[in-house]
C-alpha atoms as a PDB file:
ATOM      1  CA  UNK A   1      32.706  11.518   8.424  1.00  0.00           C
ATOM      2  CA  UNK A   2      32.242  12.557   4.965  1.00  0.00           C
ATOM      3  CA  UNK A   3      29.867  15.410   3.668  1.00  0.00           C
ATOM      4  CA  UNK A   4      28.155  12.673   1.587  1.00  0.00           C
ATOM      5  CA  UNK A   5      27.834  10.307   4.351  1.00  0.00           C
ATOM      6  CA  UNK A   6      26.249  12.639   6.465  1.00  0.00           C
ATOM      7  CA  UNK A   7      23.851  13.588   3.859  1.00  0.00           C
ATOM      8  CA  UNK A   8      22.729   9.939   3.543  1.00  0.00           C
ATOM      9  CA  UNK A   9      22.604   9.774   7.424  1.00  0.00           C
ATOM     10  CA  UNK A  10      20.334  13.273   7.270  1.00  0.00           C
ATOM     11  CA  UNK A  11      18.092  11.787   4.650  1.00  0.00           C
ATOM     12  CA  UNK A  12      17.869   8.391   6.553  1.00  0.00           C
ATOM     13  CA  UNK A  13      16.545  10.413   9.637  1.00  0.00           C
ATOM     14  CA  UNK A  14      14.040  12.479   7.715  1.00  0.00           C
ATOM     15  CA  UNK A  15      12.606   9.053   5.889  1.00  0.00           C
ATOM     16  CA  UNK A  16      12.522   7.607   9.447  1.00  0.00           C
ATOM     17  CA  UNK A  17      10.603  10.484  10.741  1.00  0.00           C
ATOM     18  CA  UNK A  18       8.155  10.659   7.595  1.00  0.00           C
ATOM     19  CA  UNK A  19       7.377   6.998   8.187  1.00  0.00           C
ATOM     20  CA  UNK A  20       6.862   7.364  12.225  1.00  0.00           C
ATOM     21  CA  UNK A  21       4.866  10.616  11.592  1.00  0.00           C
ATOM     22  CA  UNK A  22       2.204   8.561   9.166  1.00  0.00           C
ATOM     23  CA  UNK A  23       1.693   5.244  11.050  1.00  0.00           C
ATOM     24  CA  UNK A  24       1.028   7.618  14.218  1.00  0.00           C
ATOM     25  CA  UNK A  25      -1.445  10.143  12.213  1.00  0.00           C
ATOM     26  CA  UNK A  26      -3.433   6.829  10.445  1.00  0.00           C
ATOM     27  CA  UNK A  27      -3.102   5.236  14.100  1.00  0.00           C
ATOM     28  CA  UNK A  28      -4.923   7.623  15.579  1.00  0.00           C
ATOM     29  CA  UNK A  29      -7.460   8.289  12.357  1.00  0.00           C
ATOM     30  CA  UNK A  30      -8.376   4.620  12.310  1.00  0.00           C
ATOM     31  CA  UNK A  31      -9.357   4.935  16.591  1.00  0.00           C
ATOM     32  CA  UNK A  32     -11.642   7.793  15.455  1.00  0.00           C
ATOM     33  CA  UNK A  33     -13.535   5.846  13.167  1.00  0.00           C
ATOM     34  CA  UNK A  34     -16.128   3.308  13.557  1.00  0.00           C
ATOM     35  CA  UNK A  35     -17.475   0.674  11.262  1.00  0.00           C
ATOM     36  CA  UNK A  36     -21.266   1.165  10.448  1.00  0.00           C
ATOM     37  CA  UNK A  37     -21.496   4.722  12.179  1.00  0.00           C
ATOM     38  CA  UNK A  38     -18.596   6.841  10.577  1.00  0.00           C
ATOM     39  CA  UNK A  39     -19.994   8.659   7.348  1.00  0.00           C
ATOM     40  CA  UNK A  40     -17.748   9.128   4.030  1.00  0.00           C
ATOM     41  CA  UNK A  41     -17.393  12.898   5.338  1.00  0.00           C
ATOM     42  CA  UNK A  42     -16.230  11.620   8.304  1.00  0.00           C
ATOM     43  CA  UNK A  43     -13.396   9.298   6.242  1.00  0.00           C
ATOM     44  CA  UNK A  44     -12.610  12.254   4.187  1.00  0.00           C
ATOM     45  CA  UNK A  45     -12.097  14.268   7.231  1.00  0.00           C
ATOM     46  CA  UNK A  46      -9.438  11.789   8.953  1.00  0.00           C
ATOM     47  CA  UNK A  47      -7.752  10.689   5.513  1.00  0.00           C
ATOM     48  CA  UNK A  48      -8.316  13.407   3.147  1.00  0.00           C
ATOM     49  CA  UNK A  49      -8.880  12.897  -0.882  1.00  0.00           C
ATOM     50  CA  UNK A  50      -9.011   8.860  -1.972  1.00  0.00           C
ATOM     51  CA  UNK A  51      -5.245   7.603  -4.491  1.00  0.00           C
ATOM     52  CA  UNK A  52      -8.448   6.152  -6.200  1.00  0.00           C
ATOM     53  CA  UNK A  53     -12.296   4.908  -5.453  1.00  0.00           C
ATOM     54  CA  UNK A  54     -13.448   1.649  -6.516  1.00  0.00           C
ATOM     55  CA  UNK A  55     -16.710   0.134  -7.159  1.00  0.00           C
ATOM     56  CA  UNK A  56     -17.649  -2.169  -4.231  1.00  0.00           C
ATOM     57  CA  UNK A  57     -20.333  -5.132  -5.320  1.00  0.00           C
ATOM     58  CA  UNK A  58     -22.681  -4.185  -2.914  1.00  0.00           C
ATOM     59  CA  UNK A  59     -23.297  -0.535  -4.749  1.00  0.00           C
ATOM     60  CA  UNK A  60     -21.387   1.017  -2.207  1.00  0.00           C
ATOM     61  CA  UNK A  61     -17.469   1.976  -3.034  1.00  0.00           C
ATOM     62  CA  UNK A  62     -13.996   1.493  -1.685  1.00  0.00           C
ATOM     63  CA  UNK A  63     -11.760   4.535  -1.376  1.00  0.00           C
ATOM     64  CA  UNK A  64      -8.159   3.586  -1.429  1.00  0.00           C
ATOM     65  CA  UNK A  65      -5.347   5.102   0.599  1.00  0.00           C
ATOM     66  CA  UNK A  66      -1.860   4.867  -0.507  1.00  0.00           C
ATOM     67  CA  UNK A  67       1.073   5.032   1.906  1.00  0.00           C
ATOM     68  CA  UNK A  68       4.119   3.638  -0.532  1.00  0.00           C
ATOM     69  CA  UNK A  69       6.984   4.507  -1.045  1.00  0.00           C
ATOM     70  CA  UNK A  70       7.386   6.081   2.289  1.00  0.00           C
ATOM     71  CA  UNK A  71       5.317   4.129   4.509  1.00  0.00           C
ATOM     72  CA  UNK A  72       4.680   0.286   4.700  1.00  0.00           C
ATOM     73  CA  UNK A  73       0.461   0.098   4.676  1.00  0.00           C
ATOM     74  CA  UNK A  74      -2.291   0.341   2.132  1.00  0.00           C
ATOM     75  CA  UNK A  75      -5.801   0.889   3.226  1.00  0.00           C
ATOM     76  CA  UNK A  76      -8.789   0.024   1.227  1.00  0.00           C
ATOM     77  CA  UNK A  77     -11.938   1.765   2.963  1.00  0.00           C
ATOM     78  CA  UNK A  78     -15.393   0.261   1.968  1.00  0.00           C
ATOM     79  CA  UNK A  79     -18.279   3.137   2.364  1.00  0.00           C
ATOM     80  CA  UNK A  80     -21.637   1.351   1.838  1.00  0.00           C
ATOM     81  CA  UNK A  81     -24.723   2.627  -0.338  1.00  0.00           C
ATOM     82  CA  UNK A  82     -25.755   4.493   3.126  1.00  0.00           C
ATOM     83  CA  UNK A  83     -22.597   6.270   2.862  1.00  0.00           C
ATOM     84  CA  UNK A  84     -21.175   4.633   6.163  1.00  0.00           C
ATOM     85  CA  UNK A  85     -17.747   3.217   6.411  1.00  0.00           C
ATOM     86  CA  UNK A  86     -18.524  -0.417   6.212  1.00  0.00           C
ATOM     87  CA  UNK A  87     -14.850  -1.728   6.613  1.00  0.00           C
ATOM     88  CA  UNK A  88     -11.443  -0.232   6.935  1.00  0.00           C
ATOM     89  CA  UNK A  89      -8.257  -2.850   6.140  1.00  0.00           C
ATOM     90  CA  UNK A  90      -4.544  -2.700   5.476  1.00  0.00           C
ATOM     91  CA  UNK A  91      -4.216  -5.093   2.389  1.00  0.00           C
ATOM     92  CA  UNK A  92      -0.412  -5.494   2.218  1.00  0.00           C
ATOM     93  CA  UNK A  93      -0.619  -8.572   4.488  1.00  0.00           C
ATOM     94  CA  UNK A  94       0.465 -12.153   3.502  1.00  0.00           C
ATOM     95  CA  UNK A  95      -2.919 -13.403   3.372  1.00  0.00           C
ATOM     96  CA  UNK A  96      -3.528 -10.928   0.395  1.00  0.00           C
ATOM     97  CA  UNK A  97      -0.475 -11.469  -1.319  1.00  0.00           C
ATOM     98  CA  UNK A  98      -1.267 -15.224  -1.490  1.00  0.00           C
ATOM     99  CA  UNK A  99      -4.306 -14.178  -3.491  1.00  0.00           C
ATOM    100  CA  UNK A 100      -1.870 -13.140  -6.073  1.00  0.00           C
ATOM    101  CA  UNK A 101      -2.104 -16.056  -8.494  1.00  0.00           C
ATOM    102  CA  UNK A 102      -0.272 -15.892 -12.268  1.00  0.00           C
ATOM    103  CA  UNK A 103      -2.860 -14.948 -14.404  1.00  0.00           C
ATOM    104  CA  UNK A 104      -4.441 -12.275 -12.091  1.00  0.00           C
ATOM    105  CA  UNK A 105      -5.325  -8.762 -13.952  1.00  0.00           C
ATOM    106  CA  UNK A 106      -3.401  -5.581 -13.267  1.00  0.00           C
ATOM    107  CA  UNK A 107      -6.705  -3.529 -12.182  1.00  0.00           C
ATOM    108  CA  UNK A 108      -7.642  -6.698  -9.937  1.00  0.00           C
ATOM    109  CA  UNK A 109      -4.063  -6.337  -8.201  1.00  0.00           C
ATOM    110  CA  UNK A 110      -4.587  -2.839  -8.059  1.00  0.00           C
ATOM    111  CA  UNK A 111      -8.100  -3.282  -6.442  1.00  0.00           C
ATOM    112  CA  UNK A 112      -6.057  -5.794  -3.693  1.00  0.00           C
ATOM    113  CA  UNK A 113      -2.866  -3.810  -2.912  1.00  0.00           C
ATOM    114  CA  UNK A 114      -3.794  -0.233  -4.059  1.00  0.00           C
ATOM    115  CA  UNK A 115      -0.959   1.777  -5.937  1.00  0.00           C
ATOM    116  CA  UNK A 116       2.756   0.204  -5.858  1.00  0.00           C
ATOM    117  CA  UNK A 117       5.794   2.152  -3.939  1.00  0.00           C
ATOM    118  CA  UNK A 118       7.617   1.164  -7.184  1.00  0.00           C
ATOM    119  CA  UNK A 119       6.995  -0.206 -11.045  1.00  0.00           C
ATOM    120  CA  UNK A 120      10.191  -1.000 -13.320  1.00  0.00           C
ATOM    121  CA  UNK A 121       9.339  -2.096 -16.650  1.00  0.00           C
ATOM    122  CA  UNK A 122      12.108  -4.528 -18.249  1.00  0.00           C
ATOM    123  CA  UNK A 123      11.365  -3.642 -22.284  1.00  0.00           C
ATOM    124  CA  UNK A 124      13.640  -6.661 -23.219  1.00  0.00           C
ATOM    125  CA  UNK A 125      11.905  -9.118 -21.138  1.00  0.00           C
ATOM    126  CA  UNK A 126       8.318  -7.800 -21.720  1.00  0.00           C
ATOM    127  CA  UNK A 127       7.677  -7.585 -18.308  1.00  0.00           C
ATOM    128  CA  UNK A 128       7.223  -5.293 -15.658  1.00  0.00           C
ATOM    129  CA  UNK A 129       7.414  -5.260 -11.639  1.00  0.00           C
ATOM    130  CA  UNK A 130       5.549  -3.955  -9.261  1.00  0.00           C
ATOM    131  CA  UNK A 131       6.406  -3.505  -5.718  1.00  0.00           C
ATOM    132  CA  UNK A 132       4.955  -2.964  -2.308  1.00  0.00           C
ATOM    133  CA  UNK A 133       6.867  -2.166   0.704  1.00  0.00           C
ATOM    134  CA  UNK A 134       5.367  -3.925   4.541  1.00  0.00           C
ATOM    135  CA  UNK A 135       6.468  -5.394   7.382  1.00  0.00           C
ATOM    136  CA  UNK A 136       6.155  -9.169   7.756  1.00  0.00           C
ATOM    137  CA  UNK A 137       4.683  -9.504  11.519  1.00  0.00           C
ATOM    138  CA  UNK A 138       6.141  -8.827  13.835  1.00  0.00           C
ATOM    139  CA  UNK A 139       8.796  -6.142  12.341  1.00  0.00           C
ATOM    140  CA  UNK A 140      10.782  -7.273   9.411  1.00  0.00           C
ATOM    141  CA  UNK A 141      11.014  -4.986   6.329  1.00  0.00           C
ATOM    142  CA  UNK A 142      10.340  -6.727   3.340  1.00  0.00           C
ATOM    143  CA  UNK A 143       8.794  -6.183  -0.240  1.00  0.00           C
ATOM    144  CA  UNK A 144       6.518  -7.786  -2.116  1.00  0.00           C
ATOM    145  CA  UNK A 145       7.024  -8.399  -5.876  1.00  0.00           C
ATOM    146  CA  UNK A 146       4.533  -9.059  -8.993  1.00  0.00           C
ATOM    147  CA  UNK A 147       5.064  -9.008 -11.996  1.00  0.00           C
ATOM    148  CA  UNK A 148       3.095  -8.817 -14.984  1.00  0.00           C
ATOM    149  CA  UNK A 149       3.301  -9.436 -18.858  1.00  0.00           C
ATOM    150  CA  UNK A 150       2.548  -7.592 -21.728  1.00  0.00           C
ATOM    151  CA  UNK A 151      -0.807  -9.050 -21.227  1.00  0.00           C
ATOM    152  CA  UNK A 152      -1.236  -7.310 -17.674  1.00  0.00           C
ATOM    153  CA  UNK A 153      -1.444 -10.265 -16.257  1.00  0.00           C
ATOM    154  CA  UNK A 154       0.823 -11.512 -13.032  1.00  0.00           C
ATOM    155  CA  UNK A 155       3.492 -14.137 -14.537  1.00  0.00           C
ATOM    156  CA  UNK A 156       4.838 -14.006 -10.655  1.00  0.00           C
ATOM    157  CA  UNK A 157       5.142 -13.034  -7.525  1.00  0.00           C
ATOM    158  CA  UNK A 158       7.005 -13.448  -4.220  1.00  0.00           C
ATOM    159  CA  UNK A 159       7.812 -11.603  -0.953  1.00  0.00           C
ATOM    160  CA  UNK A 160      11.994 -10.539   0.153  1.00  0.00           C
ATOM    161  CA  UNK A 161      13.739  -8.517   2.192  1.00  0.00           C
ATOM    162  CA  UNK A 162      13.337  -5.047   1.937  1.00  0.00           C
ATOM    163  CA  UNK A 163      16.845  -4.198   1.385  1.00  0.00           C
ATOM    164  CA  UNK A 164      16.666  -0.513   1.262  1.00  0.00           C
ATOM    165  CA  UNK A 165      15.565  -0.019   4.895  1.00  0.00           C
ATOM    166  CA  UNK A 166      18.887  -1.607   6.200  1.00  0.00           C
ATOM    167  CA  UNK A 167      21.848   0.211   7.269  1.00  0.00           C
ATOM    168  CA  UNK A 168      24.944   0.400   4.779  1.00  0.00           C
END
């Protein structure tokens, strides 16, 4: 085996155990909280500091936690006026992603898939991508693609494979 191969074998592990060690810690975060009792302290305890808070509609807000590039899940947690968790979701599901319509805003697919594992712009093309990694029920890899204009606006989208999780 070569050093290099080895490396990339090393680095494979450590991902793998990054990855395991997140969807166990938020597995066990989301158990200890409970919709309607839990207080924002009591968020901020289990998930630490917000990628970004949102204004809800109902007054309240909606703290966003990241887990791209490593992991495969965002969460969007709603804390109501009264300051109590009023609704904890993963948003990179399909039934989100079909929200994704062309002509959707870049801070409205922000507010609906928190913070992309990747963005490449194309200068040429005036457009860039954004990308989500998540697992299409019940285990496949995949990544989910928009991408907007120079208008920040999505021109399209679509769901593939996530290539980069397979084995060379």
């Amino acid at each position: 085996m070569t050093q290099r191969r080895g490396w990339q074998i090393g680095m494979a592990t450590a991902f793998l155990a990054v990855v395991i060690g997140l969807a166990a810690c938020d597995s066990r975060n989301i158990r200890e909280l409970e919709e309607g009792v839990s207080t924002e302290a009591d968020v901020r305890a289990r998930f630490g500091q917000p990628e970004n808070i949102w204004d809800a509609p109902d007054q309240g807000r909606v703290f966003e936690y990241n887990r791209q590039p490593a992991g495969q899940k965002n969460y969007m947690i709603n804390i109501g006026a009264d300051g109590k968790m009023s609704a904890l979701r993963q948003v990179l599901t399909p039934e989100n992603f079909a929200r994704v319509k062309p002509g959707l805003m870049m801070e409205d697919l922000r507010k609906l898939l928190g913070k992309p594992a990747k963005v490449t712009p194309y200068a040429l093309k005036h457009e860039t991508e954004w990308e989500w990694r998540w697992v299409q029920p019940p285990n496949s890899p995949m990544v989910f693609t928009a991408t907007l204009n120079d208008d920040q606006r999505v021109v399209r989208s679509g769901s593939s494979p996530d290539r980069g999780t397979e084995a060379p």
